[in-house]
PDB file of N, CA and C in Angstrom:
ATOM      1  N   UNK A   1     175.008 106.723  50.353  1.00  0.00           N
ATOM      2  CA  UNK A   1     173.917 106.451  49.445  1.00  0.00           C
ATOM      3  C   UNK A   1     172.619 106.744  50.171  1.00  0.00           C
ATOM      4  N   UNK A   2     171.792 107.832  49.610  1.00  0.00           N
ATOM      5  CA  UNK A   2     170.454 107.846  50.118  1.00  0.00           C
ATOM      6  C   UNK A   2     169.488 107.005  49.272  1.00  0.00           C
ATOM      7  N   UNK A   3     168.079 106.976  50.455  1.00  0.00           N
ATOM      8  CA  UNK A   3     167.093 106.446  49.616  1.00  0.00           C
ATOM      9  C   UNK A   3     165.951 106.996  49.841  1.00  0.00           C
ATOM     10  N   UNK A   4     165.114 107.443  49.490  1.00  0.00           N
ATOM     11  CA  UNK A   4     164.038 108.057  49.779  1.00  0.00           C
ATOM     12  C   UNK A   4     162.477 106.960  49.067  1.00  0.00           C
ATOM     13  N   UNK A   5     161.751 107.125  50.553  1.00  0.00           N
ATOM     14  CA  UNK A   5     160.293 106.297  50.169  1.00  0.00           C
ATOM     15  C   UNK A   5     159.175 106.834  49.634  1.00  0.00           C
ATOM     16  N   UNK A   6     158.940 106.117  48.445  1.00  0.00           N
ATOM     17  CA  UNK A   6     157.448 106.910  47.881  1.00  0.00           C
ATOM     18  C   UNK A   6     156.170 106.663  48.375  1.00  0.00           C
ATOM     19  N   UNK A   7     155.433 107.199  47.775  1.00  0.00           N
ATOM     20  CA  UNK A   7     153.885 106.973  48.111  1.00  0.00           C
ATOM     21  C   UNK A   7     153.720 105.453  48.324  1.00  0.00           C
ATOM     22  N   UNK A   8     154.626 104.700  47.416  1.00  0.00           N
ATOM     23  CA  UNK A   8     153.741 102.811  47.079  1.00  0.00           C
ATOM     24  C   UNK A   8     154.629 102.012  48.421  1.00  0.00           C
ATOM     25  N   UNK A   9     155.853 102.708  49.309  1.00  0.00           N
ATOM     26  CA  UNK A   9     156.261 101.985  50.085  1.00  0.00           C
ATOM     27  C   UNK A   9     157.439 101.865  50.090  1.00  0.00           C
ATOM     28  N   UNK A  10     157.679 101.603  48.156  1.00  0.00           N
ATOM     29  CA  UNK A  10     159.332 100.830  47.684  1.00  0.00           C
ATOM     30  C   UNK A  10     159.939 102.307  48.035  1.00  0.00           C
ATOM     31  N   UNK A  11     161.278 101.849  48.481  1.00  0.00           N
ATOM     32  CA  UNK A  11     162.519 102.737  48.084  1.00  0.00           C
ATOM     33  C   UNK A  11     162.452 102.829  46.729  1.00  0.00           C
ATOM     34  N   UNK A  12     163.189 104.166  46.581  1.00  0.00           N
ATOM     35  CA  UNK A  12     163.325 104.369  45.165  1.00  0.00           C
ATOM     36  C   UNK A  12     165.450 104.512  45.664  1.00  0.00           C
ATOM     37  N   UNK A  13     165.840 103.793  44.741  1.00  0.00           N
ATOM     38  CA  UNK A  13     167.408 103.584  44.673  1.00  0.00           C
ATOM     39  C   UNK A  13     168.137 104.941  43.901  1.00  0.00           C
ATOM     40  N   UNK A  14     169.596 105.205  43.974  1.00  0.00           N
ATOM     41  CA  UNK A  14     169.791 106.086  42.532  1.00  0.00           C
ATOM     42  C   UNK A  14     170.156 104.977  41.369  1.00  0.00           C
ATOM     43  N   UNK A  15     169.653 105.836  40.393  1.00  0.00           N
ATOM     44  CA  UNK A  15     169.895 104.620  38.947  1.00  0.00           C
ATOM     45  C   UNK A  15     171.528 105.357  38.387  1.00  0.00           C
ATOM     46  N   UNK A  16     172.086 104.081  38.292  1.00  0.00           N
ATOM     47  CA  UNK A  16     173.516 104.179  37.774  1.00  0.00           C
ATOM     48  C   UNK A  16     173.720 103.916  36.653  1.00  0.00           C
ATOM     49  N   UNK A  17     174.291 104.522  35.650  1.00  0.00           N
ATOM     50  CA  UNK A  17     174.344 104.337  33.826  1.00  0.00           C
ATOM     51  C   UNK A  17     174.993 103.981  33.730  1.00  0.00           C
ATOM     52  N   UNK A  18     175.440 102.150  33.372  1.00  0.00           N
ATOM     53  CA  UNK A  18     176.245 101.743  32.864  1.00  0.00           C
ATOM     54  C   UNK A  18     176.690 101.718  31.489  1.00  0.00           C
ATOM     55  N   UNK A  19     175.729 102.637  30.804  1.00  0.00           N
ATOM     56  CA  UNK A  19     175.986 102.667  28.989  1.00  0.00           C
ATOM     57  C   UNK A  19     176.839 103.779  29.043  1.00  0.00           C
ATOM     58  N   UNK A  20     177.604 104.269  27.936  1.00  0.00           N
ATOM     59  CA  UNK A  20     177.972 105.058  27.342  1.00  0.00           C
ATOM     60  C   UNK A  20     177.392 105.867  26.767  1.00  0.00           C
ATOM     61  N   UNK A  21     176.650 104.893  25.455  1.00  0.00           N
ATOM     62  CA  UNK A  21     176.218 105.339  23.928  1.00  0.00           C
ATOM     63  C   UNK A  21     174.989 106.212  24.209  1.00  0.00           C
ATOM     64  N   UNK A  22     174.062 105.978  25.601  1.00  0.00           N
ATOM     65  CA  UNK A  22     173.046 107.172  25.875  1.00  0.00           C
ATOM     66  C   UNK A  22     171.346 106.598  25.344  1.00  0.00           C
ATOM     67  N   UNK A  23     172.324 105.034  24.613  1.00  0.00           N
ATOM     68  CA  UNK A  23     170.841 104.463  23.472  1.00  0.00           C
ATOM     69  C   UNK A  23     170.338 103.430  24.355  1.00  0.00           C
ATOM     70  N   UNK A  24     169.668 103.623  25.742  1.00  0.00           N
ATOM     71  CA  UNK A  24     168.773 102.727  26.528  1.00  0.00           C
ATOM     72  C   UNK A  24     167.666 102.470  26.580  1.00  0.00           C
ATOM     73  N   UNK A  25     167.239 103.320  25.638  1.00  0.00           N
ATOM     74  CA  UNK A  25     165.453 103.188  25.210  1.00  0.00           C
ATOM     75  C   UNK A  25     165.449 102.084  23.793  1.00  0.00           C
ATOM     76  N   UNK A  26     166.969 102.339  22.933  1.00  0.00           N
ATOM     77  CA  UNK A  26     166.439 101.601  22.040  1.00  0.00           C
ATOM     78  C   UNK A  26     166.906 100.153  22.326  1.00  0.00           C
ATOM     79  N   UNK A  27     167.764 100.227  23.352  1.00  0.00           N
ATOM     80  CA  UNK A  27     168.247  98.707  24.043  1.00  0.00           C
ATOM     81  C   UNK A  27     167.178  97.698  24.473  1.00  0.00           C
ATOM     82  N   UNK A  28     166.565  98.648  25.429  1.00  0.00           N
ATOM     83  CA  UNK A  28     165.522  98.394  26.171  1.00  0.00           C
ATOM     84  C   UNK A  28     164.271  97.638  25.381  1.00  0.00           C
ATOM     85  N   UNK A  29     163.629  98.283  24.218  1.00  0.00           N
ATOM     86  CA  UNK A  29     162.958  97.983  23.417  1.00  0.00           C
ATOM     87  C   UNK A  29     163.375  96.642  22.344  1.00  0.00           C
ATOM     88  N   UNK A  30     164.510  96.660  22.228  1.00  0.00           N
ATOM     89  CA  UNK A  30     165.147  95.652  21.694  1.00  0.00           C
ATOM     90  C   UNK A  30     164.817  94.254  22.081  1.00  0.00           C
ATOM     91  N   UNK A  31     165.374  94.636  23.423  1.00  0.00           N
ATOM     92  CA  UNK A  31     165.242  93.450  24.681  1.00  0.00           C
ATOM     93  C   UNK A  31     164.093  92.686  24.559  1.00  0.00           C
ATOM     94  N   UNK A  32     163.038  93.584  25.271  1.00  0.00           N
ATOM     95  CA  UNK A  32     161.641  93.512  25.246  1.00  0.00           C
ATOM     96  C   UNK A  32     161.054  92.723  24.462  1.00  0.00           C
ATOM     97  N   UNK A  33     161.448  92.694  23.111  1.00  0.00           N
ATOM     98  CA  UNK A  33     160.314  91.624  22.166  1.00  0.00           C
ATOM     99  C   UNK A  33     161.771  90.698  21.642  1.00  0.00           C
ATOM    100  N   UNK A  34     162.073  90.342  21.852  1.00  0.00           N
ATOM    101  CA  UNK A  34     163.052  89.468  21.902  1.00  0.00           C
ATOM    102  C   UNK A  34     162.571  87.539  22.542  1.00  0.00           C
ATOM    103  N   UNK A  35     162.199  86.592  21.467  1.00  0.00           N
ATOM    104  CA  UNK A  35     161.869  85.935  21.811  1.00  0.00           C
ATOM    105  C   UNK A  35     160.140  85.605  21.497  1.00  0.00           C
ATOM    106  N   UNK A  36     159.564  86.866  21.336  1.00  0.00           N
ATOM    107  CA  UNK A  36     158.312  86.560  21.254  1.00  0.00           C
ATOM    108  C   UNK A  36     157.427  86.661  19.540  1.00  0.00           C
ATOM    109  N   UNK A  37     157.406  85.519  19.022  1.00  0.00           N
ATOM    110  CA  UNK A  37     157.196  85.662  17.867  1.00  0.00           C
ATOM    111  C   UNK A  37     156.522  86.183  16.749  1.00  0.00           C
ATOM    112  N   UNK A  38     156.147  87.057  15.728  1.00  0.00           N
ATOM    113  CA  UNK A  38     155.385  88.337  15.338  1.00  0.00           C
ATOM    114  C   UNK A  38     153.905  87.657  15.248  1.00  0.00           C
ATOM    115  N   UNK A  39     153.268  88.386  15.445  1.00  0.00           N
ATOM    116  CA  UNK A  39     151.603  88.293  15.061  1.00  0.00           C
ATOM    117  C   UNK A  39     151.915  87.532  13.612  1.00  0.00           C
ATOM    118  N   UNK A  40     150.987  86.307  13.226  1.00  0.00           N
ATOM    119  CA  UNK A  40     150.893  85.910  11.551  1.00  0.00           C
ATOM    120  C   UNK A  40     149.295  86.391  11.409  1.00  0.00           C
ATOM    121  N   UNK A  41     149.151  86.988  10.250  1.00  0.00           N
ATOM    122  CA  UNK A  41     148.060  87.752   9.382  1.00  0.00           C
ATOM    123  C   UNK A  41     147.433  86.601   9.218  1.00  0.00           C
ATOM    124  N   UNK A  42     145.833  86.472   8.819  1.00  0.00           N
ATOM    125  CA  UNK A  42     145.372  84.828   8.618  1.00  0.00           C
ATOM    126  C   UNK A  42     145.102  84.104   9.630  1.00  0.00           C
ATOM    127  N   UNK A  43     145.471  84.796  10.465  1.00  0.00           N
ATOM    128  CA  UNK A  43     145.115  83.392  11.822  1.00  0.00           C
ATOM    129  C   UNK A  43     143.614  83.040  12.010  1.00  0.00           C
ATOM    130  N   UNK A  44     143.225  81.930  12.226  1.00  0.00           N
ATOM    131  CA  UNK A  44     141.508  81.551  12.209  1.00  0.00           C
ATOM    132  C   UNK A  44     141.338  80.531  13.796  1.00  0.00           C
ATOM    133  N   UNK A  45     140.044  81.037  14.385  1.00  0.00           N
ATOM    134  CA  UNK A  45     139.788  80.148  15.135  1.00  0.00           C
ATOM    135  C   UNK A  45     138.804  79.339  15.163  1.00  0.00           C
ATOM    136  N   UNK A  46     138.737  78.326  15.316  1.00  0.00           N
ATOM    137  CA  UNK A  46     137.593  77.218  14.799  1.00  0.00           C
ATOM    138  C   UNK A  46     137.194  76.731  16.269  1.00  0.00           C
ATOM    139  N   UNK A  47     135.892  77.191  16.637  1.00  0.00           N
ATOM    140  CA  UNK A  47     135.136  76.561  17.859  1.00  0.00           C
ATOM    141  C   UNK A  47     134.632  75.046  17.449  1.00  0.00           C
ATOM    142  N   UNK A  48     134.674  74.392  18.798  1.00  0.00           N
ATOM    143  CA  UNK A  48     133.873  72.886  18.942  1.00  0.00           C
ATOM    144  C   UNK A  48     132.446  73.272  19.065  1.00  0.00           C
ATOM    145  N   UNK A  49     131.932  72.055  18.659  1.00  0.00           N
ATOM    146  CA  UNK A  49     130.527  72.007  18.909  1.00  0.00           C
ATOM    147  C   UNK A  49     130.023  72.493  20.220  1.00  0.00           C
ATOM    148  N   UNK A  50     130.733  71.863  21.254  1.00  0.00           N
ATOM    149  CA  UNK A  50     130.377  71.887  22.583  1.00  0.00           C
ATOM    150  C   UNK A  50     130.916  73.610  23.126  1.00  0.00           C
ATOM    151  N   UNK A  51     132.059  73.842  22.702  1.00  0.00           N
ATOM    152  CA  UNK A  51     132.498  75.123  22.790  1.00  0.00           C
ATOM    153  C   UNK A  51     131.499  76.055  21.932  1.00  0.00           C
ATOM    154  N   UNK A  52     130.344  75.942  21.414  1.00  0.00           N
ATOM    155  CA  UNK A  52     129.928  76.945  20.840  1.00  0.00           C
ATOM    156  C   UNK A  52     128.562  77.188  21.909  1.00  0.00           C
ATOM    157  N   UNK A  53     128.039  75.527  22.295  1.00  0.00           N
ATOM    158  CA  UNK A  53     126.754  75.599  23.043  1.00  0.00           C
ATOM    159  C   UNK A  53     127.311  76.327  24.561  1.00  0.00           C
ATOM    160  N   UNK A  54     128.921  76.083  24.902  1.00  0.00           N
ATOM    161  CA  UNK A  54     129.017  76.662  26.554  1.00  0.00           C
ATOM    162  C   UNK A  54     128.802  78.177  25.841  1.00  0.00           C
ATOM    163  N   UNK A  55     129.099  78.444  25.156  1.00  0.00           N
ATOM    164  CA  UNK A  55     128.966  80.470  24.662  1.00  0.00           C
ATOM    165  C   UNK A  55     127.555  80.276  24.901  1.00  0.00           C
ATOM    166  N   UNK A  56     126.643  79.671  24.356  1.00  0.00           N
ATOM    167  CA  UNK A  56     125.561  79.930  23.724  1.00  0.00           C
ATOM    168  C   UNK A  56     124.626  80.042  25.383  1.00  0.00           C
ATOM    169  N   UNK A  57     125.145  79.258  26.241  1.00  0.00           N
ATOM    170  CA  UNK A  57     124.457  78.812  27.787  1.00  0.00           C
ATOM    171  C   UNK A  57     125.174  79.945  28.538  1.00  0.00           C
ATOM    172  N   UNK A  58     126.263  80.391  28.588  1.00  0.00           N
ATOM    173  CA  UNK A  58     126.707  81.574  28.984  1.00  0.00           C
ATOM    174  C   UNK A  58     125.893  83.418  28.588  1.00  0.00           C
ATOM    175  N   UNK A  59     125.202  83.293  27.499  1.00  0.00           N
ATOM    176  CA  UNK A  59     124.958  84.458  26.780  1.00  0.00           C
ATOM    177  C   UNK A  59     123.052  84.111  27.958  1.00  0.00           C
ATOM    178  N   UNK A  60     122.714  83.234  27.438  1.00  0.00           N
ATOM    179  CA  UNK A  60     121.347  82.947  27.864  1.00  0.00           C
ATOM    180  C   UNK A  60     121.530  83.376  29.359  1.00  0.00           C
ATOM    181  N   UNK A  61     122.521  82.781  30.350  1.00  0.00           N
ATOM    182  CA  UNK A  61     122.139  82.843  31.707  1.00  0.00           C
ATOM    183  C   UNK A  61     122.538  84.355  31.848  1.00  0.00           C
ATOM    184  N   UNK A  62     123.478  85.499  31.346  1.00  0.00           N
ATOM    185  CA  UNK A  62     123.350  86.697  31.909  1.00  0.00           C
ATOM    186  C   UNK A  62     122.046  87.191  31.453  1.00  0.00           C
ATOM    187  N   UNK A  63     121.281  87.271  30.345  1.00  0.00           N
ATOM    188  CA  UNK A  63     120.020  87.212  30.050  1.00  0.00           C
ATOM    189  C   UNK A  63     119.127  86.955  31.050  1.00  0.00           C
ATOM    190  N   UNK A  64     118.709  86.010  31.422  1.00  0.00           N
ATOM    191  CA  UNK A  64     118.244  85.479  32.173  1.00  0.00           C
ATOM    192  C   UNK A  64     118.413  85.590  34.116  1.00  0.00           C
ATOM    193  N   UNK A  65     117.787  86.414  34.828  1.00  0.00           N
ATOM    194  CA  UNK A  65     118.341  85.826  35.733  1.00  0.00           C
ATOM    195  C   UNK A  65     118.203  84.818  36.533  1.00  0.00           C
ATOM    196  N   UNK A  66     118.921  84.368  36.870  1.00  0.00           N
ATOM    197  CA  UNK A  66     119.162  82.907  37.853  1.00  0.00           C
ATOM    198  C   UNK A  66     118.882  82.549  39.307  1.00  0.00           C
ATOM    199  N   UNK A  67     118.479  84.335  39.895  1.00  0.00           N
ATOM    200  CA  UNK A  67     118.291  84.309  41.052  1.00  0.00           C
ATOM    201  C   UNK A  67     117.001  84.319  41.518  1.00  0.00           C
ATOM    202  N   UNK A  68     116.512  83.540  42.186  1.00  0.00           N
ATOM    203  CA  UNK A  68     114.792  83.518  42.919  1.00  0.00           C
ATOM    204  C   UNK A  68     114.620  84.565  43.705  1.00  0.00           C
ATOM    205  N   UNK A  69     114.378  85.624  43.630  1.00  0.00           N
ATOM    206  CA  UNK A  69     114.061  86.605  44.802  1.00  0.00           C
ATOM    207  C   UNK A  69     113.279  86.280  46.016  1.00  0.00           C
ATOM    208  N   UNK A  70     112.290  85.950  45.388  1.00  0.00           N
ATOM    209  CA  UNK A  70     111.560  85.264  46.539  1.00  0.00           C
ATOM    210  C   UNK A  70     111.281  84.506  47.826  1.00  0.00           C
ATOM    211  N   UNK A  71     112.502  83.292  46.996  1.00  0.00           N
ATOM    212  CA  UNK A  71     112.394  82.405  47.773  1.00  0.00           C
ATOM    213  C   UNK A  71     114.470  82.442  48.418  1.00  0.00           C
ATOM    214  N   UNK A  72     115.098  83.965  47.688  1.00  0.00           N
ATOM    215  CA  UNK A  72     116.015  84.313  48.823  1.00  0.00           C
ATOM    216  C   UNK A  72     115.587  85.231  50.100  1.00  0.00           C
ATOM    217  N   UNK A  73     114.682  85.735  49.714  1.00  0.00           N
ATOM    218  CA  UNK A  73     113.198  86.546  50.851  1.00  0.00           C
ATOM    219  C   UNK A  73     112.957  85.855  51.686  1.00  0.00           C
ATOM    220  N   UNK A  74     112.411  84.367  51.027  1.00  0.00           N
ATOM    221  CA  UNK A  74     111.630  83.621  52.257  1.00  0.00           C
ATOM    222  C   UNK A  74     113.004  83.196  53.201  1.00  0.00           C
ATOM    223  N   UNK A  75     114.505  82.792  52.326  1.00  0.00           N
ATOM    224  CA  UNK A  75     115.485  81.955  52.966  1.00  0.00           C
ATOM    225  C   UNK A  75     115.929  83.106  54.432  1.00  0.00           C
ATOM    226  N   UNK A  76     116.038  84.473  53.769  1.00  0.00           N
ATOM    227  CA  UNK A  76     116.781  85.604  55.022  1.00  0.00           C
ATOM    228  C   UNK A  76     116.080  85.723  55.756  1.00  0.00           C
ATOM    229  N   UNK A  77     114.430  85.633  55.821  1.00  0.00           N
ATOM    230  CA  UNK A  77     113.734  85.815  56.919  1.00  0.00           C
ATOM    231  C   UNK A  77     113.546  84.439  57.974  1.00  0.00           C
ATOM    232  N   UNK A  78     113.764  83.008  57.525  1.00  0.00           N
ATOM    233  CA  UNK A  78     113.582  81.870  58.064  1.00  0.00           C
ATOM    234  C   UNK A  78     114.860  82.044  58.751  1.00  0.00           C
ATOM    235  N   UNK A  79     116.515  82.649  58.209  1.00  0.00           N
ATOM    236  CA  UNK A  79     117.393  82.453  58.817  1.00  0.00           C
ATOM    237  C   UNK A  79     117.018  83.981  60.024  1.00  0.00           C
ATOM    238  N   UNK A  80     116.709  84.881  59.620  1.00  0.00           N
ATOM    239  CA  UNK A  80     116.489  86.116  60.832  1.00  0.00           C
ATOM    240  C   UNK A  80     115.713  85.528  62.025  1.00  0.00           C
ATOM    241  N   UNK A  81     114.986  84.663  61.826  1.00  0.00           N
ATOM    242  CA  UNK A  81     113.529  84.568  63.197  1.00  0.00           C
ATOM    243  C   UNK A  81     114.037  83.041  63.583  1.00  0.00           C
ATOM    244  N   UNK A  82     115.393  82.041  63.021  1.00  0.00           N
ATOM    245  CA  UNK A  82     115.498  81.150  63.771  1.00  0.00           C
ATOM    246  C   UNK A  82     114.865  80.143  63.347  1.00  0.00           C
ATOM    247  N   UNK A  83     114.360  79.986  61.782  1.00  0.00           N
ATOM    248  CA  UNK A  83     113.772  79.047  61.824  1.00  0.00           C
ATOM    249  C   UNK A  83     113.796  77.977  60.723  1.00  0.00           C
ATOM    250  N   UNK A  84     115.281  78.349  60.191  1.00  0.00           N
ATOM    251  CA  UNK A  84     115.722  77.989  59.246  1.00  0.00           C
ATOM    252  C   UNK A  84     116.488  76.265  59.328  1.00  0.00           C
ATOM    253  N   UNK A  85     115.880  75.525  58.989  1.00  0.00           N
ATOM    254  CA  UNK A  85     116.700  74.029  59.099  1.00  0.00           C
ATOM    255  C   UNK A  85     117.325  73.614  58.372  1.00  0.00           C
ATOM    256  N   UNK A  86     118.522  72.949  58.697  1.00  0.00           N
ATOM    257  CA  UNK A  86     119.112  72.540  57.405  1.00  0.00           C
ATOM    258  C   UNK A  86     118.793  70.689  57.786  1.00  0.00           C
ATOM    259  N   UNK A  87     119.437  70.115  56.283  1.00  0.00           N
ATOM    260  CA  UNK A  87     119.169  68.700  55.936  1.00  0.00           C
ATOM    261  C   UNK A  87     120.272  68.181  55.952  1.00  0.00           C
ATOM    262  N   UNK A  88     121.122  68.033  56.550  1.00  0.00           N
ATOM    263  CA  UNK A  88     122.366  67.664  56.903  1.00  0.00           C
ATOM    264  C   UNK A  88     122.491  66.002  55.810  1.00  0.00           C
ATOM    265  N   UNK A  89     121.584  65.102  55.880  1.00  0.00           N
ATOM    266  CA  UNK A  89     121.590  64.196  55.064  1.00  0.00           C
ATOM    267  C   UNK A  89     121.379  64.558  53.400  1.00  0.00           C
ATOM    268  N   UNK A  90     120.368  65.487  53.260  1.00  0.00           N
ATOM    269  CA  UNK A  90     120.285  66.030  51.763  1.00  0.00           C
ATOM    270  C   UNK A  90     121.486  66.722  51.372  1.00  0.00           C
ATOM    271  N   UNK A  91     122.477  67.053  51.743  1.00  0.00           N
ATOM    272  CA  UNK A  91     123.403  68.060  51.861  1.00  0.00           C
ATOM    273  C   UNK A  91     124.288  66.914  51.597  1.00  0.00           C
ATOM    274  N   UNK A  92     124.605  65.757  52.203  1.00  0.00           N
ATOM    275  CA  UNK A  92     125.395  65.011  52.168  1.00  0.00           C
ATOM    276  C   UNK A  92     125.471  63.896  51.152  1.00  0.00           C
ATOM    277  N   UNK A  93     123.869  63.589  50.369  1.00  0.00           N
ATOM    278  CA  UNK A  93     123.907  62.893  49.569  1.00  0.00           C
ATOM    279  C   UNK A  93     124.040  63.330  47.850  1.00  0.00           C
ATOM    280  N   UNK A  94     123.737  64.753  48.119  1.00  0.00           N
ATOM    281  CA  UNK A  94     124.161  65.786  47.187  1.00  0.00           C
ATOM    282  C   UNK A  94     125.354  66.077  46.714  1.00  0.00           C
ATOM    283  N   UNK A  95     126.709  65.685  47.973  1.00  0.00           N
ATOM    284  CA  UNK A  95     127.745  65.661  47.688  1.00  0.00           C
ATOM    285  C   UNK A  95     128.282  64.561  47.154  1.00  0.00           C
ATOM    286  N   UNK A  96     127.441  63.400  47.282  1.00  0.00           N
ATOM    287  CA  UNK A  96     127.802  62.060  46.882  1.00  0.00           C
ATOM    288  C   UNK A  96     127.723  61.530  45.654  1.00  0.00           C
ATOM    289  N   UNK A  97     126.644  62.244  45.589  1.00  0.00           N
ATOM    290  CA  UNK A  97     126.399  62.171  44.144  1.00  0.00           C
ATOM    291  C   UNK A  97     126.763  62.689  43.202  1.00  0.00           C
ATOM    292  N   UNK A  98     127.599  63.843  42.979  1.00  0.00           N
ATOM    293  CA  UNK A  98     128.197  65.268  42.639  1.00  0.00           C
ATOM    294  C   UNK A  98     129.665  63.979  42.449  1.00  0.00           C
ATOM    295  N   UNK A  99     130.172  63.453  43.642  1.00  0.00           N
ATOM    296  CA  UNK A  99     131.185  62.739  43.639  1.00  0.00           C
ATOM    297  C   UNK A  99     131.310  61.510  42.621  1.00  0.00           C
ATOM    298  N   UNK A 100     130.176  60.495  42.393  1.00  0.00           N
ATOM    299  CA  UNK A 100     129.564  59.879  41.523  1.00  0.00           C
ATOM    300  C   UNK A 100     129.938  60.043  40.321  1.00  0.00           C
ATOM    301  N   UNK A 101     129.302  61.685  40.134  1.00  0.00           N
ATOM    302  CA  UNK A 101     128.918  61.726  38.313  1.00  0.00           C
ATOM    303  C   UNK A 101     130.605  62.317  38.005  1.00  0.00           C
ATOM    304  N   UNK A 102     131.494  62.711  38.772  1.00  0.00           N
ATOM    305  CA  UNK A 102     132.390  63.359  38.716  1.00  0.00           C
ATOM    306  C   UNK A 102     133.758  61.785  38.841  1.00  0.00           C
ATOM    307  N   UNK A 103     133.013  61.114  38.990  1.00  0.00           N
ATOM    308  CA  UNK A 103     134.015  59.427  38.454  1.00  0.00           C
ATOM    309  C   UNK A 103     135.149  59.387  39.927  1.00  0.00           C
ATOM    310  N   UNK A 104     134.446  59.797  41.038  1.00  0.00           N
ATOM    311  CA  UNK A 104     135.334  59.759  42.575  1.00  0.00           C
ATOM    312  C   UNK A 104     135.426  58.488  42.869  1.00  0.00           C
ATOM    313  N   UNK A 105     136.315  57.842  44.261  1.00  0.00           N
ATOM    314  CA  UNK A 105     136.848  56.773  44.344  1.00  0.00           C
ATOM    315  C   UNK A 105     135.042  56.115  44.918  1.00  0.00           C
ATOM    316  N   UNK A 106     134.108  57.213  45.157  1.00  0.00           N
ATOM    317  CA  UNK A 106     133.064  56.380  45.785  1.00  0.00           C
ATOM    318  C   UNK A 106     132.157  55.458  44.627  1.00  0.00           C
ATOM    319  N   UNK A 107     132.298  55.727  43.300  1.00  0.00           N
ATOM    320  CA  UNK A 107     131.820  55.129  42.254  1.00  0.00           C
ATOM    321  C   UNK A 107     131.408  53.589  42.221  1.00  0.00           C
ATOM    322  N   UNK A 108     130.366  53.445  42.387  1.00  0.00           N
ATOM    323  CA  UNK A 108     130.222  52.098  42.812  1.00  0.00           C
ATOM    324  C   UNK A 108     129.236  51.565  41.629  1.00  0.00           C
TER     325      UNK A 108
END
């Protein structure tokens, strides 16, 4: 038995015909949707309130952009010359609070 490797890596095997009848395309196809139930005509989807405002806040922010140029200008040059500080406590109470509104065991 040979095998020869293609471009993607896999061996390619020889394929052995276990049919007779020669009808493996219409087997095959058979197979295939077998189980999966037909499209119904009529189908409707009904958005939530809240599901309509996340579309509505999604459409606005590609609109919109979100990014400060500026003050990512001022951030790459404070981090280039060394003079960039971080707030290790603001950073930390940011997470706490994030933890808070998010109902974590720190909920007090």
């Amino acid at each position: 038995m040979n095998t020869t490797i293609s471009n993607s890596g896999l061996p390619k095997l020889p394929q052995a015909s276990s049919q007779t009848g020669g009808n493996q395309a219409a087997d095959a196809s058979a197979t295939a949707g077998a189980g999966v139930p037909a499209a119904k005509t009529g189908d409707q989807l009904k958005l939530t309130d809240s599901a309509k405002a996340l579309q509505e806040a999604a459409r606005g922010s590609s609109s919109a952009s979100a990014i400060d140029a500026q003050r990512v200008e001022k951030v790459q040059k404070a981090l280039a010359n060394g003079s960039y500080k971080i707030d290790a406590g603001r950073i930390a109470n940011g997470l706490i609070s994030m933890e808070r509104q998010l109902g974590g065991p720190g909920k007090a």
